[in-house]
N, C-alpha and C. Protein backbone atom coordinates (compact mmCIF):
# COMPACT_ATOMS: atom_id res chain seq x y z
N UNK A 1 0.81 -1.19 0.00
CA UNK A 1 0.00 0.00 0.00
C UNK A 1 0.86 1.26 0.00
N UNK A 2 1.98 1.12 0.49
CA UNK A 2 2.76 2.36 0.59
C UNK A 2 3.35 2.68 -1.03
N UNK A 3 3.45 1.85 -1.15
CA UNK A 3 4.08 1.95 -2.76
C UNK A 3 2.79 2.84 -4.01
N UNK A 4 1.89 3.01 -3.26
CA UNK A 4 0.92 3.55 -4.40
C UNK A 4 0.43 4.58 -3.56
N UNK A 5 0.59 5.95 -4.95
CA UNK A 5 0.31 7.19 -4.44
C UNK A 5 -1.18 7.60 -3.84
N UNK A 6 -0.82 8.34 -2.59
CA UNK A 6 -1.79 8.83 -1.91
C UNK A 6 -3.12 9.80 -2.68
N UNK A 7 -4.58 9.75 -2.97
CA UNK A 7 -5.13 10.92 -3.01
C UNK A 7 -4.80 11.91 -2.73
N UNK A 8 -5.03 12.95 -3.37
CA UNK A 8 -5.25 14.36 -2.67
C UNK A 8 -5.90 14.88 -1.61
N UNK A 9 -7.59 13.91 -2.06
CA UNK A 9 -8.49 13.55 -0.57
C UNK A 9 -8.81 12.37 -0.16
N UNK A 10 -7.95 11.81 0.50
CA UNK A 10 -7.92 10.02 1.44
C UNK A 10 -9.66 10.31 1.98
N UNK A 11 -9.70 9.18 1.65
CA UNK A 11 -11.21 8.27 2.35
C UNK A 11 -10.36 8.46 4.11
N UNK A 12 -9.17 7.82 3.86
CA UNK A 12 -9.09 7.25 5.69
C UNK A 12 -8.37 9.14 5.99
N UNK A 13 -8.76 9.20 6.71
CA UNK A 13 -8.20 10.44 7.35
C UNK A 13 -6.46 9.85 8.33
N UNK A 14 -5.30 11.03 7.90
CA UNK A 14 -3.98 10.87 7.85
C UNK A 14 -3.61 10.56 9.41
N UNK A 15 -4.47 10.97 10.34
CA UNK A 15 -4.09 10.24 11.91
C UNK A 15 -4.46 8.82 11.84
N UNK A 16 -5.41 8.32 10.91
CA UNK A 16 -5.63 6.66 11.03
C UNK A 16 -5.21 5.92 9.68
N UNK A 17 -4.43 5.94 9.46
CA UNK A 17 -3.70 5.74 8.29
C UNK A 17 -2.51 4.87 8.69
N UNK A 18 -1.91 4.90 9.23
CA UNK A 18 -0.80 4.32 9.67
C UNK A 18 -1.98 2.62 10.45
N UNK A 19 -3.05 2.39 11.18
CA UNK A 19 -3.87 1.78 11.75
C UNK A 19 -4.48 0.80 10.68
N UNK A 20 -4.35 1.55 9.45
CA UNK A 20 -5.56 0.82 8.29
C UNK A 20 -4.49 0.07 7.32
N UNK A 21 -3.17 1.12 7.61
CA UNK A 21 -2.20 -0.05 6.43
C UNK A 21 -1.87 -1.05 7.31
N UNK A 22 -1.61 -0.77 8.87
CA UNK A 22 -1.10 -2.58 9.33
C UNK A 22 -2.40 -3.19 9.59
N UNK A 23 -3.82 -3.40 9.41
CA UNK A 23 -4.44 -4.19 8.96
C UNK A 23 -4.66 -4.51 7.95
N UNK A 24 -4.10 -3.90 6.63
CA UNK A 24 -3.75 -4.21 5.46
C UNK A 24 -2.82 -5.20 5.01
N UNK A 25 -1.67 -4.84 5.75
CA UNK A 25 -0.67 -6.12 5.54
C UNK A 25 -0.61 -6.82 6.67
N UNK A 26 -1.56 -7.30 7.47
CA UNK A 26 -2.06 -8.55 8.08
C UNK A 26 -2.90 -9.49 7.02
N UNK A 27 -4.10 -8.33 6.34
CA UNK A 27 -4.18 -9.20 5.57
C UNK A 27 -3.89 -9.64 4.53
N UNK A 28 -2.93 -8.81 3.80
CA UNK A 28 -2.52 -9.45 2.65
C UNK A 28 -1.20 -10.41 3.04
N UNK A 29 -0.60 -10.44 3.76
CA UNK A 29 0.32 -11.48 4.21
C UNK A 29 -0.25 -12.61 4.26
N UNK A 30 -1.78 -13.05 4.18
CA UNK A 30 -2.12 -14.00 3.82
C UNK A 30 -2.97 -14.70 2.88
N UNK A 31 -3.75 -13.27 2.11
CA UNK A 31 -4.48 -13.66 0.80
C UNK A 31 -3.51 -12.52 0.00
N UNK A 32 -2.29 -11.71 -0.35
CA UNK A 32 -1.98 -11.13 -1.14
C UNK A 32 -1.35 -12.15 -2.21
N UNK A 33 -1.07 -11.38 -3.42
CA UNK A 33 -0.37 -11.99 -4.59
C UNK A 33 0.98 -12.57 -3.68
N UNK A 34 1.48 -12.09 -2.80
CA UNK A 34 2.53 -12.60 -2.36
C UNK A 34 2.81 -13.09 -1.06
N UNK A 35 1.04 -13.83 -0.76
CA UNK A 35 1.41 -14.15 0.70
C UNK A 35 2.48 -15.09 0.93
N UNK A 36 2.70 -14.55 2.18
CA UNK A 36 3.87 -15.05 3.03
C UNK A 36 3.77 -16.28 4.18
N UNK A 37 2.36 -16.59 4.71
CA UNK A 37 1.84 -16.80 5.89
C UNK A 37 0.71 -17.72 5.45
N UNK A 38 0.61 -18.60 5.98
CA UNK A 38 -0.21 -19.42 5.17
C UNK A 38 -0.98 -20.30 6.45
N UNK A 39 -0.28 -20.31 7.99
CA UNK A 39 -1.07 -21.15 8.99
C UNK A 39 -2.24 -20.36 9.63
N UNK A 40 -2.79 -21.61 10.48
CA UNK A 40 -4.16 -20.65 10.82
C UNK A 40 -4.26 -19.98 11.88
N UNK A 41 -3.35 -19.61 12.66
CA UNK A 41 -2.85 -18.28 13.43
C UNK A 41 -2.72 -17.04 12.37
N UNK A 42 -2.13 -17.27 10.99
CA UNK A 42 -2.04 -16.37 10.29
C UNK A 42 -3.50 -15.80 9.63
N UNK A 43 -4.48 -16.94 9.66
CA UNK A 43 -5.56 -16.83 9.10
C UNK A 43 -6.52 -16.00 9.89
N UNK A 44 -6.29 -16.48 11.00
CA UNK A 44 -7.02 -15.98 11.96
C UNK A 44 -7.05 -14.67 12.34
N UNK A 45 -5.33 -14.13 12.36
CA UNK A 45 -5.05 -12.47 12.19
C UNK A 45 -5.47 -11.94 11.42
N UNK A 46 -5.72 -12.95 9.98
CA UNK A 46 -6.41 -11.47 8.98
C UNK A 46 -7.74 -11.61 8.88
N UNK A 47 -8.47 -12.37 9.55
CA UNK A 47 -9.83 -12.58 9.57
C UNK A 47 -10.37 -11.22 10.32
N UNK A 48 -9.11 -11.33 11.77
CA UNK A 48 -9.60 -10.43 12.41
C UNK A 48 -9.60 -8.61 11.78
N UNK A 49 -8.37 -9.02 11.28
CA UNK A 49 -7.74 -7.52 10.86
C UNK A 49 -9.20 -6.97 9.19
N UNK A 50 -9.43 -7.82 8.90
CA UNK A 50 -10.50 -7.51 7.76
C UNK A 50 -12.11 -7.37 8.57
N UNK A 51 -12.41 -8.16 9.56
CA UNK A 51 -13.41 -7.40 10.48
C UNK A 51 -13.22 -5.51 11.44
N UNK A 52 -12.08 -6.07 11.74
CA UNK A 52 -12.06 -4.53 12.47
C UNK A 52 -11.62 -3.50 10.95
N UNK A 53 -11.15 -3.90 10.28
CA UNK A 53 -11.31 -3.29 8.77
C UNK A 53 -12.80 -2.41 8.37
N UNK A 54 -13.33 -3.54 8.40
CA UNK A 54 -14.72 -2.95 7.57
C UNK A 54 -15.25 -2.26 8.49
N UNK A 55 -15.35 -2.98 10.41
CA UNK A 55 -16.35 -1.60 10.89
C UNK A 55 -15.92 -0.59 10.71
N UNK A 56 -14.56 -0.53 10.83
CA UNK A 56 -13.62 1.20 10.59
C UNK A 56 -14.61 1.90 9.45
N UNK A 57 -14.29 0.83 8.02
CA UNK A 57 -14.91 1.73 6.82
C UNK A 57 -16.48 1.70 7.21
N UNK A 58 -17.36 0.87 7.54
CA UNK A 58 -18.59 1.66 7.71
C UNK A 58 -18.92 2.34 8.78
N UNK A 59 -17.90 2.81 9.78
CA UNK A 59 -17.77 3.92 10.54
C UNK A 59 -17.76 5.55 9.59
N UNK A 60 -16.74 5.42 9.45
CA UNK A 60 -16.28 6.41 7.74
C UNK A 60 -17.79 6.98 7.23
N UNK A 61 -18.01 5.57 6.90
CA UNK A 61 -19.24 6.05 5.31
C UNK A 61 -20.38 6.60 6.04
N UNK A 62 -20.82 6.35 7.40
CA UNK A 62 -22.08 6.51 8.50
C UNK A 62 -21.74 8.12 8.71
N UNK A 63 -20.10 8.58 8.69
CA UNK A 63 -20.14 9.70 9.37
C UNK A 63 -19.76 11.00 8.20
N UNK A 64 -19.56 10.04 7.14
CA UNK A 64 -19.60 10.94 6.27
C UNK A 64 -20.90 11.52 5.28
N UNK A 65 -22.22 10.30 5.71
CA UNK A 65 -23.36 10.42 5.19
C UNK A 65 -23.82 11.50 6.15
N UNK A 66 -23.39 12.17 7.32
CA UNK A 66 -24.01 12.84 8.19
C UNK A 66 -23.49 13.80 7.88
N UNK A 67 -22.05 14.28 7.28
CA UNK A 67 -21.66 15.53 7.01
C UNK A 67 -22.45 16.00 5.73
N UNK A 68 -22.75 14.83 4.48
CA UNK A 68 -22.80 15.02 3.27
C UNK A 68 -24.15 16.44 3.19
């Protein structure tokens, strides 16, 4: 994720950003093109890391439907 340029205007706001890429490469360390991690301790981390993932983003979208 770091390797690909930032928006101008990020969805994730720049204090939680650093929070959303290491649940990012939790989970792609185990479903990415290049996972690394393949046991089910590993599975289990990105199960978790893609749940607390999404409430984050439909946190986001709930509070941005209230600004809109």
């Amino acid at each position: 994720m770091t390797a690909q340029a930032r928006p101008s205007n990020p969805l994730v706001p720049p204090q939680d950003r650093l929070v959303v890429d290491e649940w990012l490469d939790r989970i792609t360390a185990v479903v990415g093109r290049d996972a690394k991690e393949t046991g089910p301790e590993a599975c289990r981390t990105a199960a978790e890391a893609a749940e607390e993932l999404s409430a984050y983003l439909w946190m986001l979208r709930a509070l941005r439907r209230r600004t809109a």
